[in-house]
Structures are given as structure tokens and as C-alpha cells.
N, C-alpha and C. Protein backbone atom coordinates (compact mmCIF):
# COMPACT_ATOMS: atom_id res chain seq x y z
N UNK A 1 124.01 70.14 64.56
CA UNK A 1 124.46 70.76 63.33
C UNK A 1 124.26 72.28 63.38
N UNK A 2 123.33 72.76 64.01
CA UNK A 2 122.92 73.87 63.90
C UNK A 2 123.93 75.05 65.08
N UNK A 3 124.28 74.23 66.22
CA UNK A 3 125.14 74.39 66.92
C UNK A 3 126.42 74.50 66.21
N UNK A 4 126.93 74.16 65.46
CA UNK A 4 127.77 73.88 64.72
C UNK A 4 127.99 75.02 63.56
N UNK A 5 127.44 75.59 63.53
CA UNK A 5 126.82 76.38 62.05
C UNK A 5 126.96 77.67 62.89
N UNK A 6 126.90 77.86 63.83
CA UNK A 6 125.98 79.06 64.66
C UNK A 6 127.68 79.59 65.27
N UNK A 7 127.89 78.43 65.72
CA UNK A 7 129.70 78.78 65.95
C UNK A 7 130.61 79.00 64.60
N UNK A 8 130.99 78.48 63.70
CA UNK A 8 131.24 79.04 62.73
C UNK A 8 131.24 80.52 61.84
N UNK A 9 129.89 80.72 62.10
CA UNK A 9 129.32 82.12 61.65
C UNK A 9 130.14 83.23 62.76
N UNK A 10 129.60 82.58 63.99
CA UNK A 10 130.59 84.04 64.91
C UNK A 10 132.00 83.74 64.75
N UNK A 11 132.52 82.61 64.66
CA UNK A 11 134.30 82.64 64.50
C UNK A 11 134.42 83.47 63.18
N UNK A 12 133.58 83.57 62.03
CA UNK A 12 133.95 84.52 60.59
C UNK A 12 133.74 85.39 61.20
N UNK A 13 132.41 86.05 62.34
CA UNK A 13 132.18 87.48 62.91
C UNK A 13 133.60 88.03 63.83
N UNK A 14 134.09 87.27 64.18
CA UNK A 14 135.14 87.87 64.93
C UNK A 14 136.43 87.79 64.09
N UNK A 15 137.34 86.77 63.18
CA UNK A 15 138.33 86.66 62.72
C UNK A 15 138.36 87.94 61.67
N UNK A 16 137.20 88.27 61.30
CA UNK A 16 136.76 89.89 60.24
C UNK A 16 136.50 90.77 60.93
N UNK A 17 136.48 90.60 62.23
CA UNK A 17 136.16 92.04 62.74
C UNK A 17 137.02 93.19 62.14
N UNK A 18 136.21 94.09 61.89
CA UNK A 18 136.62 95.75 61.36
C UNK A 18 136.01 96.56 61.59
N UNK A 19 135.70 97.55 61.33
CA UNK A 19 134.75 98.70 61.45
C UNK A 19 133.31 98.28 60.77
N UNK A 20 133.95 97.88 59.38
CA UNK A 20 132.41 97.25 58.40
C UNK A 20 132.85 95.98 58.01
N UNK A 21 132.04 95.07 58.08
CA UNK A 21 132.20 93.75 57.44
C UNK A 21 132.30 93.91 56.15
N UNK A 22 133.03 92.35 55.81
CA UNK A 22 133.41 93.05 53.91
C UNK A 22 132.14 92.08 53.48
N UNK A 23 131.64 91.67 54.42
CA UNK A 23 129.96 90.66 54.08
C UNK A 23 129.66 89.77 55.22
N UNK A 24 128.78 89.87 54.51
CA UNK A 24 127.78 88.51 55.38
C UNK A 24 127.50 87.65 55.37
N UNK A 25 127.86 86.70 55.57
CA UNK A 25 127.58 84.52 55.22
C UNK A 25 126.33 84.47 55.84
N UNK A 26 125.66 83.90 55.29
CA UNK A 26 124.68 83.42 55.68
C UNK A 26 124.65 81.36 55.57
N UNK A 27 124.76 81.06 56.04
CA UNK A 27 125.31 79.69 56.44
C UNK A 27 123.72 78.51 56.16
N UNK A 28 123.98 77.88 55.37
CA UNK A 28 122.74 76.75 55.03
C UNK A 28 123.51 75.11 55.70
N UNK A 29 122.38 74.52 55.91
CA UNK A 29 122.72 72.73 56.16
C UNK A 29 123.14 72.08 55.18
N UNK A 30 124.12 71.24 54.84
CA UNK A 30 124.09 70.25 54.04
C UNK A 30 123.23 70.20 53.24
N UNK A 31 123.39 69.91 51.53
CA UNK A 31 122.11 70.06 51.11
C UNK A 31 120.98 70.61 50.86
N UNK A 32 121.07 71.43 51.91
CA UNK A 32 119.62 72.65 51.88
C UNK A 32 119.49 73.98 51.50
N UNK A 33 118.39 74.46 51.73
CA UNK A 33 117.71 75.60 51.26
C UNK A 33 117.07 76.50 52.20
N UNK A 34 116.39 75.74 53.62
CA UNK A 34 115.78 75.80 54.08
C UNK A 34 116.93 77.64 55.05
N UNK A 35 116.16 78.16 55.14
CA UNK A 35 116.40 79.18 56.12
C UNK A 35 116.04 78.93 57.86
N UNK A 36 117.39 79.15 58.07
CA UNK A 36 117.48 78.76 59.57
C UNK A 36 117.23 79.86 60.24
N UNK A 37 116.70 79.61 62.19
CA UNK A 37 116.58 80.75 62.76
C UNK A 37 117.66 81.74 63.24
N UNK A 38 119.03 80.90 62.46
CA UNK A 38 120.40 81.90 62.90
C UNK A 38 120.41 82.53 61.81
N UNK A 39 120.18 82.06 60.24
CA UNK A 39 120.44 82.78 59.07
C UNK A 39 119.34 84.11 59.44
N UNK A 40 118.19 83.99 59.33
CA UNK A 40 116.81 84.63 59.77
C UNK A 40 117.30 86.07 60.52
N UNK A 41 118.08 85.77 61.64
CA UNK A 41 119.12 86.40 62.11
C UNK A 41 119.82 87.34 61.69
N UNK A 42 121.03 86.97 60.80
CA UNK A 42 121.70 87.54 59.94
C UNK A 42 120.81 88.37 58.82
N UNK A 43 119.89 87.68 58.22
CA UNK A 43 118.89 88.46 56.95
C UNK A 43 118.84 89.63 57.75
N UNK A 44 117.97 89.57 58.92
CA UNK A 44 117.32 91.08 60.10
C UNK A 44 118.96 91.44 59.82
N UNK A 45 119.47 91.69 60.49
CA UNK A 45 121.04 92.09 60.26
C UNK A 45 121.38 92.81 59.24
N UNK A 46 121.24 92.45 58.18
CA UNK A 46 121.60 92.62 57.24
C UNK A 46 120.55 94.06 56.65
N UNK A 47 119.47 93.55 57.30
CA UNK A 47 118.14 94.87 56.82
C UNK A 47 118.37 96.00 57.30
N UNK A 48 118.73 95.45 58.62
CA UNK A 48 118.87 96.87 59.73
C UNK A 48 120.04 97.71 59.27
N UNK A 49 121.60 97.00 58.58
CA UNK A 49 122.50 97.71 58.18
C UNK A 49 122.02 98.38 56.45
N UNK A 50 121.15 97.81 55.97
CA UNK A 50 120.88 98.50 53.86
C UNK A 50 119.68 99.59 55.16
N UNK A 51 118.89 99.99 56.09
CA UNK A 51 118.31 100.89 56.62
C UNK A 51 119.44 101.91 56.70
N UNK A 52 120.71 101.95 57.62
CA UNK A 52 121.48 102.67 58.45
C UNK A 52 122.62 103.67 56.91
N UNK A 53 123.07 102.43 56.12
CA UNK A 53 123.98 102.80 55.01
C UNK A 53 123.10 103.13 53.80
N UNK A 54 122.29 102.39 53.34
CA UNK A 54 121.55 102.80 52.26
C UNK A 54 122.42 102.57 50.85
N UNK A 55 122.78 101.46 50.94
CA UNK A 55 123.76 101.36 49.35
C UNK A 55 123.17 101.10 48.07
N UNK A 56 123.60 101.12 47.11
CA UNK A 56 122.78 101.50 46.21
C UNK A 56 122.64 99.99 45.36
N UNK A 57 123.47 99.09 45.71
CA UNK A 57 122.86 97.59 45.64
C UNK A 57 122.82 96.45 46.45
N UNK A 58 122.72 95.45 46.43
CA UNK A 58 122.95 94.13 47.58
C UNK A 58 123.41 93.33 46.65
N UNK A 59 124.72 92.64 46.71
CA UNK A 59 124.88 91.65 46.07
C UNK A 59 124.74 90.60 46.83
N UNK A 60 124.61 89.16 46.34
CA UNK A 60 123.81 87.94 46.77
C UNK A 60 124.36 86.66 46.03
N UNK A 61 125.57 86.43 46.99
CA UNK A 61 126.19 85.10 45.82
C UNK A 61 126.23 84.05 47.02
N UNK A 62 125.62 83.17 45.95
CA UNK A 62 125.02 81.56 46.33
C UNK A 62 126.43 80.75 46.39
N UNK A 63 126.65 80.01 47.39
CA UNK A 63 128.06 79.19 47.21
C UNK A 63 127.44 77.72 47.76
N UNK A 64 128.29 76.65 47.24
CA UNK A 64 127.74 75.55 47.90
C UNK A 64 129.40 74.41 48.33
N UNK A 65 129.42 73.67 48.08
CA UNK A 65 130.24 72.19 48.37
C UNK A 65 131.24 72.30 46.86
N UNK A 66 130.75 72.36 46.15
CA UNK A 66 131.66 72.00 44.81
C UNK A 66 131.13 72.88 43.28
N UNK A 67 131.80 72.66 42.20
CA UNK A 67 130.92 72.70 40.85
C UNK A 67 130.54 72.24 40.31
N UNK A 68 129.48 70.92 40.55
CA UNK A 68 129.03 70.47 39.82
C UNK A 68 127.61 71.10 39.52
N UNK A 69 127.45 70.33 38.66
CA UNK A 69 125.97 70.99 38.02
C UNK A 69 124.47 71.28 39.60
N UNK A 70 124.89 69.83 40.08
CA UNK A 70 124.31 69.79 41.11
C UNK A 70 124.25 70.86 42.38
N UNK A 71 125.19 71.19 42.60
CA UNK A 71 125.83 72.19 43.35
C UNK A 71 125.50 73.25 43.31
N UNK A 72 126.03 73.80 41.61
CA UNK A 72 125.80 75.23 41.56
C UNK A 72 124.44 75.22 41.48
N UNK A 73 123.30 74.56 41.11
CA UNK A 73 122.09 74.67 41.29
C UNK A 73 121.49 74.87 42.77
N UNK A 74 122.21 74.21 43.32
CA UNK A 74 121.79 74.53 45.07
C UNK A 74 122.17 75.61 45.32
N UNK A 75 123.46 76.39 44.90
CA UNK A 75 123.68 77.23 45.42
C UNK A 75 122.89 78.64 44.81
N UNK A 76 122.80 78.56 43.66
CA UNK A 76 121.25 79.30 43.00
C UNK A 76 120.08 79.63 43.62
N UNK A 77 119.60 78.10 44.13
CA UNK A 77 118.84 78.18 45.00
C UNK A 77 118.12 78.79 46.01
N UNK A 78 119.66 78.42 46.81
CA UNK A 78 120.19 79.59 48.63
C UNK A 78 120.53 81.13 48.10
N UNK A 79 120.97 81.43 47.16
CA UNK A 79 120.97 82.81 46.80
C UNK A 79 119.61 83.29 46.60
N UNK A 80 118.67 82.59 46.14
CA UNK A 80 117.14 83.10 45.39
C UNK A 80 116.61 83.52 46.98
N UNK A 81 116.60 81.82 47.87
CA UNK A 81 115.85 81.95 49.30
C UNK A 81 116.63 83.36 50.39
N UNK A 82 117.51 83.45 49.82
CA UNK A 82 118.29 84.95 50.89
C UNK A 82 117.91 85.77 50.20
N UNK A 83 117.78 86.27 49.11
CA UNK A 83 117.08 87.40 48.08
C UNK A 83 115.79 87.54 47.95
N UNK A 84 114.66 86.42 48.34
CA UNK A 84 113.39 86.45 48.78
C UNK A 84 113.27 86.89 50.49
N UNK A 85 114.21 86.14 51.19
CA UNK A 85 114.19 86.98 52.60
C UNK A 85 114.42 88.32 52.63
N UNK A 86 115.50 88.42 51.71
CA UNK A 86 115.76 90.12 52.49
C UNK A 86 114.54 91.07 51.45
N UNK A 87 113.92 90.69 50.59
CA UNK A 87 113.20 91.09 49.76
C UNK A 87 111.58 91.45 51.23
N UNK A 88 111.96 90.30 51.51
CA UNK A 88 110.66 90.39 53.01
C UNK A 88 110.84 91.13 53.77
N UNK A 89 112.03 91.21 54.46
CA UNK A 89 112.63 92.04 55.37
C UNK A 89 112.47 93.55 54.81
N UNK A 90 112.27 94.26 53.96
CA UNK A 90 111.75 95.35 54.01
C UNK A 90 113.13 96.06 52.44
N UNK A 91 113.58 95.35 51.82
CA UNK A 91 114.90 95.67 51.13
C UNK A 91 114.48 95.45 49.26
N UNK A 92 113.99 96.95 48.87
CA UNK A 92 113.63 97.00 47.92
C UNK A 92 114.21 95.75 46.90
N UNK A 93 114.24 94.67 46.77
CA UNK A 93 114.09 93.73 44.98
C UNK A 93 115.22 94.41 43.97
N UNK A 94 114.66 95.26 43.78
CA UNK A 94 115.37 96.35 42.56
C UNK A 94 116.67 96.17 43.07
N UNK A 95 116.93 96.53 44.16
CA UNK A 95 118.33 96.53 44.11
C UNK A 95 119.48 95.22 44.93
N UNK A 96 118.52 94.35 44.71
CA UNK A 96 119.22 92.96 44.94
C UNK A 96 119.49 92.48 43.61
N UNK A 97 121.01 92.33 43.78
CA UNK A 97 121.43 91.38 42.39
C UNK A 97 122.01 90.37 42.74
N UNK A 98 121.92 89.11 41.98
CA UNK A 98 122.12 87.99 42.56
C UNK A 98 123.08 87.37 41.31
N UNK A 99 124.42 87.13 42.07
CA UNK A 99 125.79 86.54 41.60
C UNK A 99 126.07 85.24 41.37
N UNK A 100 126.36 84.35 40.41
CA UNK A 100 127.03 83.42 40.64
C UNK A 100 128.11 83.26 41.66
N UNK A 101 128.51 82.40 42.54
CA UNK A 101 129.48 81.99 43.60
C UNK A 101 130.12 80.79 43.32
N UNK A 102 131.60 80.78 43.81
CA UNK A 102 132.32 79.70 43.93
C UNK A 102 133.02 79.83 45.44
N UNK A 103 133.18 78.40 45.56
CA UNK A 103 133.79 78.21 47.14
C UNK A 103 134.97 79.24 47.15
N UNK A 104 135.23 79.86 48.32
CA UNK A 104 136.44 80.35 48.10
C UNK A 104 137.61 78.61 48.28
N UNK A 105 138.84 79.69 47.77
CA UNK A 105 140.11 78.37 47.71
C UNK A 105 140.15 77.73 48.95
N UNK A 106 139.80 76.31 49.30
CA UNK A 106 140.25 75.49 50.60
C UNK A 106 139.01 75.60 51.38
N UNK A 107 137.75 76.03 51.04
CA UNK A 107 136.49 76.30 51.93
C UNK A 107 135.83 74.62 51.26
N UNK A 108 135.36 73.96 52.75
CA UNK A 108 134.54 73.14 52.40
C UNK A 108 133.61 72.54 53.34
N UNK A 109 132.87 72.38 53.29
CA UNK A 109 131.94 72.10 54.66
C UNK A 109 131.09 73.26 55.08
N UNK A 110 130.97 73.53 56.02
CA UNK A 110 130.19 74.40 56.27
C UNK A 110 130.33 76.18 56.09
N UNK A 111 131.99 76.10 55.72
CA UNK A 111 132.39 77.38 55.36
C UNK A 111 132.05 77.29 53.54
N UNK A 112 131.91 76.61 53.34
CA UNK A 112 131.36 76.54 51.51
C UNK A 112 129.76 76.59 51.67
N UNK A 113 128.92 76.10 52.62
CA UNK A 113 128.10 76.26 52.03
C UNK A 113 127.34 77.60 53.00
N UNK A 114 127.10 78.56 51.79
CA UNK A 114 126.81 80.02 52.66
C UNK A 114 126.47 80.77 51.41
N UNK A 115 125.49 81.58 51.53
CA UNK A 115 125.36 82.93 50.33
C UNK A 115 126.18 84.05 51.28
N UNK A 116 126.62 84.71 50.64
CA UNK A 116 127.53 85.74 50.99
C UNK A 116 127.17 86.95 50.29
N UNK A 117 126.60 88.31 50.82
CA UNK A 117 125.76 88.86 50.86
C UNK A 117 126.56 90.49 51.12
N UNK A 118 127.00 91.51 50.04
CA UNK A 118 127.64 92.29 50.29
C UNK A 118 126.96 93.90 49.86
N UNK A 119 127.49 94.75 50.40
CA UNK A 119 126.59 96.27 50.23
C UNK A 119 127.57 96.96 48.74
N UNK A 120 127.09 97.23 48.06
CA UNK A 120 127.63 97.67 46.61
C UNK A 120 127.36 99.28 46.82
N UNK A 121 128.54 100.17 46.92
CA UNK A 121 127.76 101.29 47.32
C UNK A 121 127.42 102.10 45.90
């Protein structure tokens, strides 16, 4: 699964290639919460670029499988656990704001479930 997850993430890294990414997925398991050592990855990533640009917020939207009540609560969740990581990673709090998310149109599986993580300048 994780194999699985890990390929995904670089097929979005390359099909977006640009100069700047318009964000960052951070990709969860089925169900979970748990921070993986590829997401872990991406968080560092993500620190090293709010070091280099310095924007003046982080947005942080939680996405999961569907809308149900169930769902958007998970995806709450995975937004809180990526907003406590990058909060670790060295990325002042203050300026993490954390979004409600919906799948984008036709995303399901492992491309739905992801916080997506963008520089607000």
C-alpha cells in the first residue's frame, strides 16, 4: 500500500511539474491518520520551501473518500495531524490555517485521500 501511495504522489509530482507547485498532497492510508515516512517527507518539504519563500500563510485542507459525516471528520483529522507536523517541523502555528476539503471531481482512492497543503502569499 505504501508502495502504492509513494507512486501516486510522484505521478501528481511530475503531471504538475512547473516552476512552483500549486501544492502539496500529502497522501494518508485508508482510513487513517497515522503519518507515513513518505508524508514525513513531504511535511520536511514543505518546511524547507515556507524557509526559502516565507509566505505569509499555510493553508491545510483535509480531504478524505466522501461526505459523510464520517469522512469529513477523518479528514479534519489528517488536516490537524499535517498542521501539528509542520507546526514541529519548525513552521510558526500562527500562520497555519486549516480548511475544510472536498474530493476534487472524480478523485477517489488514494487521490481523495490527502491534505493538500498550499503557500498563501
Amino acid at each position: 500500500m505504501l508502495k502504492l501511495i509513494s507512486v501516486m504522489a510522484a505521478l501528481l509530482v511530475v503531471a504538475g511539474c512547473t516552476s512552483e507547485p500549486k501544492g502539496y498532497p500529502v497522501f494518508f492510508s485508508q482510513d487513517a491518520t497515522v503519518i507515513t515516512p513518505e508524508a514525513q517527507a513531504v511535511i520536511t518539504q514543505i518546511a524547507q520551501r515556507n524557509a526559502e519563500q516565507h509566505p505569509a500563510h499555510i493553508i491545510v485542507e483535509g480531504q478524505a473518500d466522501g461526505a459523510t459525516p464520517q469522512e469529513t471528520a477523518l479528514a479534519e483529522a489528517r488536516a490537524a495531524r499535517v498542521a501539528a507536523a509542520l507546526s514541529a517541523a519548525g513552521i510558526d502555528p500562527t500562520r497555519i490555517e486549516r480548511h475544510p476539503g472536498t474530493p476534487e471531481p472524480g478523485a477517489s482512492g488514494v487521490a481523495a485521500r490527502k491534505v493538500l497543503v498550499t503557500f498563501s502569499p
